[in-house]
C-alpha atoms as a PDB file:
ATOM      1  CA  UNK A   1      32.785  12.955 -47.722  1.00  0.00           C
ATOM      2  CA  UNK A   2      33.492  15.504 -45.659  1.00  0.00           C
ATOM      3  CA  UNK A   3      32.665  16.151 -41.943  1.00  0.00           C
ATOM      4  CA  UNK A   4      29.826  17.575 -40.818  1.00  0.00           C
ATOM      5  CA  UNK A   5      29.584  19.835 -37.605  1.00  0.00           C
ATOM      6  CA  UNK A   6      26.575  19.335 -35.447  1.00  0.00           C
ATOM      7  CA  UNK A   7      25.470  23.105 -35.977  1.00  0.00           C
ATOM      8  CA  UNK A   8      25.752  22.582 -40.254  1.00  0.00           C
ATOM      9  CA  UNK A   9      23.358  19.423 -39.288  1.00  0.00           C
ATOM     10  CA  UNK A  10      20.917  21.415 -37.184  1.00  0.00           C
ATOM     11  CA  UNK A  11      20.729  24.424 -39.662  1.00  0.00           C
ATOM     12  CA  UNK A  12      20.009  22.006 -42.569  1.00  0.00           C
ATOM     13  CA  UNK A  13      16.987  19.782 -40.480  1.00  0.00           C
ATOM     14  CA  UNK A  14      15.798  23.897 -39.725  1.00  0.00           C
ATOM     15  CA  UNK A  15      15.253  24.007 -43.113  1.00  0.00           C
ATOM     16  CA  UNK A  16      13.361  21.137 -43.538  1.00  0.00           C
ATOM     17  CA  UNK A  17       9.522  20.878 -44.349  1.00  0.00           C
ATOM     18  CA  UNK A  18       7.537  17.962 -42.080  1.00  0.00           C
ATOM     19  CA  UNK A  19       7.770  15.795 -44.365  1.00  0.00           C
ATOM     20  CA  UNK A  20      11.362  16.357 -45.111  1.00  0.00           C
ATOM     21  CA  UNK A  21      12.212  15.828 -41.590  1.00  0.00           C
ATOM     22  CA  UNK A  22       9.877  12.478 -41.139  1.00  0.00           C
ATOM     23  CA  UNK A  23      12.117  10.748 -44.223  1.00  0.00           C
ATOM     24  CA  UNK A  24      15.142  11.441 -42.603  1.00  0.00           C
ATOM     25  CA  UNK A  25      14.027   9.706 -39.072  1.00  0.00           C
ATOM     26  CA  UNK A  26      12.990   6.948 -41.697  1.00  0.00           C
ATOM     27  CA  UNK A  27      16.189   7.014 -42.720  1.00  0.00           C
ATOM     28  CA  UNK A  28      17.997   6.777 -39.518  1.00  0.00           C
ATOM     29  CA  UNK A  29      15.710   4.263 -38.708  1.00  0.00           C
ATOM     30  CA  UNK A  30      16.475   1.991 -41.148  1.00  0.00           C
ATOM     31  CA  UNK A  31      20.133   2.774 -42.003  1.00  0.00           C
ATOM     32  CA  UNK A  32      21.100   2.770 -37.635  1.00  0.00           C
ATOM     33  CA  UNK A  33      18.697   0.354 -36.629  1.00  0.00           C
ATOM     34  CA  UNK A  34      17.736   2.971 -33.917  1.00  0.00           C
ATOM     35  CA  UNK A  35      14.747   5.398 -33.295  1.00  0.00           C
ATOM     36  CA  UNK A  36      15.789   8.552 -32.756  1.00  0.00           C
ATOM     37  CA  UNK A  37      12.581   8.971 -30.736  1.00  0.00           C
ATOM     38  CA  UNK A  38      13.262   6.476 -28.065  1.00  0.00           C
ATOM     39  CA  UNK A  39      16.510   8.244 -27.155  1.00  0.00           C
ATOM     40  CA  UNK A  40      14.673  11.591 -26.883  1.00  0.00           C
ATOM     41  CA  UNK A  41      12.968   9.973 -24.567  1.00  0.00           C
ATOM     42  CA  UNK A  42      15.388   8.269 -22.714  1.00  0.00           C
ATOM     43  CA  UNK A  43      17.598  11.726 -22.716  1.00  0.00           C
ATOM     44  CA  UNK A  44      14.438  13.618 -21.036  1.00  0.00           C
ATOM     45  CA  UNK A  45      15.033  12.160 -17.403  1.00  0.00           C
ATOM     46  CA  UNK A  46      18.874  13.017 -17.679  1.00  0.00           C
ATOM     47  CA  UNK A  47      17.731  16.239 -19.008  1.00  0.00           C
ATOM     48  CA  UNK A  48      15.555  16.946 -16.288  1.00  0.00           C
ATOM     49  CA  UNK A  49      17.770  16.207 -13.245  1.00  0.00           C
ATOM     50  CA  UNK A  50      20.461  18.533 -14.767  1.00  0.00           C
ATOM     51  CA  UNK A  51      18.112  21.437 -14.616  1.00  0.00           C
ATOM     52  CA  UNK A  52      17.528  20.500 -11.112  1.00  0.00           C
ATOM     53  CA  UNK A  53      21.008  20.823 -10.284  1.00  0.00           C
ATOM     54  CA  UNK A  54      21.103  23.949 -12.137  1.00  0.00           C
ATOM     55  CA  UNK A  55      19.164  25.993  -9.387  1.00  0.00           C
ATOM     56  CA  UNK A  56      19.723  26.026  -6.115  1.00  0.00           C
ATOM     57  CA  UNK A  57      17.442  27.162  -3.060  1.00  0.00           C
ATOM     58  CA  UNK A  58      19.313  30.265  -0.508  1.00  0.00           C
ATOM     59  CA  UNK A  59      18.516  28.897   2.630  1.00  0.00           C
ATOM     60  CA  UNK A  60      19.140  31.820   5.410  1.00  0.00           C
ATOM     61  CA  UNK A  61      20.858  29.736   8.752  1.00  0.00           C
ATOM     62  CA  UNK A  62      21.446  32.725  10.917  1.00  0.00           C
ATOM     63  CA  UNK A  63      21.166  36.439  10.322  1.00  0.00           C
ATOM     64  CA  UNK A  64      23.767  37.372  12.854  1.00  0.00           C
ATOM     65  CA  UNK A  65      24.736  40.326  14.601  1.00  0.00           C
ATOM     66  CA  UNK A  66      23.843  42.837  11.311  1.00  0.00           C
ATOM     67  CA  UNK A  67      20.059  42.347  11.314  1.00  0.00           C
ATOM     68  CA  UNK A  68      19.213  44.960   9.964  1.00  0.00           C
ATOM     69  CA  UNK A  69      21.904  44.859   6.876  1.00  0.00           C
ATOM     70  CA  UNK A  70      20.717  41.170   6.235  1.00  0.00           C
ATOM     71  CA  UNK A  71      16.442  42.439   5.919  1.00  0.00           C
ATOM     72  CA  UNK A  72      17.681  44.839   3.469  1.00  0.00           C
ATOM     73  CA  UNK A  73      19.683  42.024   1.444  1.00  0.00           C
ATOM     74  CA  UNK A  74      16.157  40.088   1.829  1.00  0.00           C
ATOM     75  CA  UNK A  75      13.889  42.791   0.778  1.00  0.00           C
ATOM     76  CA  UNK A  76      16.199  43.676  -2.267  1.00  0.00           C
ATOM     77  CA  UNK A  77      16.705  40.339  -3.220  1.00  0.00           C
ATOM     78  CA  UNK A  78      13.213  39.262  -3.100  1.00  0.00           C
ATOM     79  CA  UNK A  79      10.614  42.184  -3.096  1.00  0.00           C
ATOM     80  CA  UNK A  80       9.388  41.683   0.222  1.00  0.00           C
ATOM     81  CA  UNK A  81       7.978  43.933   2.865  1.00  0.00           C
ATOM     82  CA  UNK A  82       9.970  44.944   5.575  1.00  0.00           C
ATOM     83  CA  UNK A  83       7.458  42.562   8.197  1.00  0.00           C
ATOM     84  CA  UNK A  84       8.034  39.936   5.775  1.00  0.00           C
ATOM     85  CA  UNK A  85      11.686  40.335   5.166  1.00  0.00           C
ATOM     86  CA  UNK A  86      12.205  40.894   9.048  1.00  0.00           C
ATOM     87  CA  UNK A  87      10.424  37.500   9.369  1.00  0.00           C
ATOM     88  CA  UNK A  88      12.578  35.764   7.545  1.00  0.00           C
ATOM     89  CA  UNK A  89      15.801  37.119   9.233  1.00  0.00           C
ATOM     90  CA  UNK A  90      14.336  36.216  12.649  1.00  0.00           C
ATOM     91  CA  UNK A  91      13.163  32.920  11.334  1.00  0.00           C
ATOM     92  CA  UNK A  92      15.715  32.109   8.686  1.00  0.00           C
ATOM     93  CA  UNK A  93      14.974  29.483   6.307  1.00  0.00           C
ATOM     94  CA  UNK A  94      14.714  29.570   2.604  1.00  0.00           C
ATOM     95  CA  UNK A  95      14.990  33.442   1.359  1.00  0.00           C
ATOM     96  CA  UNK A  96      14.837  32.426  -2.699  1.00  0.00           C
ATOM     97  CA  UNK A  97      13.413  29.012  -3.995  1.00  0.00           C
ATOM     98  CA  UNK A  98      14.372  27.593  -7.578  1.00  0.00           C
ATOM     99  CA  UNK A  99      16.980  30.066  -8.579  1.00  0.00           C
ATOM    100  CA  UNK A 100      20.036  29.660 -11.491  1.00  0.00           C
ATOM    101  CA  UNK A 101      22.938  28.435  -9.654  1.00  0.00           C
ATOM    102  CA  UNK A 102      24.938  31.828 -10.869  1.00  0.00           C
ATOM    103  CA  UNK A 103      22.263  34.034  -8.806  1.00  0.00           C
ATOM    104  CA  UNK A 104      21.817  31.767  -5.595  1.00  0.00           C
ATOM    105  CA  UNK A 105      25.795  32.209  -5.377  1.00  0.00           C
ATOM    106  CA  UNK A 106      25.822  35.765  -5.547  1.00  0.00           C
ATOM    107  CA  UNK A 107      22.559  36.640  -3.124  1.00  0.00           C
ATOM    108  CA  UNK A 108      24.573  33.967  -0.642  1.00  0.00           C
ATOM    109  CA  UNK A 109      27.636  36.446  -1.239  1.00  0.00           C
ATOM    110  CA  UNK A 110      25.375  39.523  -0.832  1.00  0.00           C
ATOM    111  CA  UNK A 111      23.942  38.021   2.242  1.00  0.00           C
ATOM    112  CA  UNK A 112      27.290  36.841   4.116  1.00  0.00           C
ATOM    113  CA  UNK A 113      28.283  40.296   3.496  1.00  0.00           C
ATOM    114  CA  UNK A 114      25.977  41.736   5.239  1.00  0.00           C
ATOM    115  CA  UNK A 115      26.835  39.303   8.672  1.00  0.00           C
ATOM    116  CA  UNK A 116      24.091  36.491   7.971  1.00  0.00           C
ATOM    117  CA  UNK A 117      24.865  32.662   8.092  1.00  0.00           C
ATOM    118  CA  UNK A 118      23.690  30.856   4.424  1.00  0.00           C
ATOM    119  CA  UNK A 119      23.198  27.638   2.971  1.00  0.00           C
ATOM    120  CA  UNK A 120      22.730  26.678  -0.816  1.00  0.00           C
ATOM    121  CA  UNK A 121      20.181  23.903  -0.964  1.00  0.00           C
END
């Protein structure tokens, strides 16, 4: 028997009815000893603590000598108002919460560009 890829598996579950679907956990139950259940379960908390690594937090440490570069940065970046975005510059602290690790790396970029002192979180 031939090889199956895990994408020809998923496609043929897809086109399972319910009841399909429940025979084959049966199945796998029986046949593996194992329920396929418990391991989606176990899986979740792994799951879940790679998303959190997945975003990161841009955490403004100094604006430096270019204040005024750095508040536009802010109010671009996050759709503030210029007392807002000024608040945060004089302040620092976090300028984006919860954002894909791909973004937070390029507002840091945008930000050190403009003279300001950043920290991924």
């Amino acid at each position: 028997m031939a090889k199956l890829s895990t994408k020809e598996i998923i496609d043929s579950i897809s086109e399972m009815t319910i009841l399909e679907v429940k025979d084959l956990v049966d199945a796998m139950k029986e046949t593996f000893g194992v329920d396929p259940s418990a391991v989606a379960v176990a899986a979740a908390p792994a799951a879940a603590e790679a998303e959190e690594s997945a975003t990161k937090t841009v955490v403004l440490k100094d604006c430096g000598a270019t204040k005024i570069a750095v508040i536009k940065v802010i109010r671009e970046a996050t759709g503030l108002g210029l007392v807002e975005a000024k608040g945060v510059a004089d302040k620092g602290g976090n300028v984006k919460e919860n954002i894909p690790t791909a973004d937070a790396e390029a507002l840091k970029a945008q930000l050190e560009e403009a003279g300001a002192t950043v920290e991924l979180v």
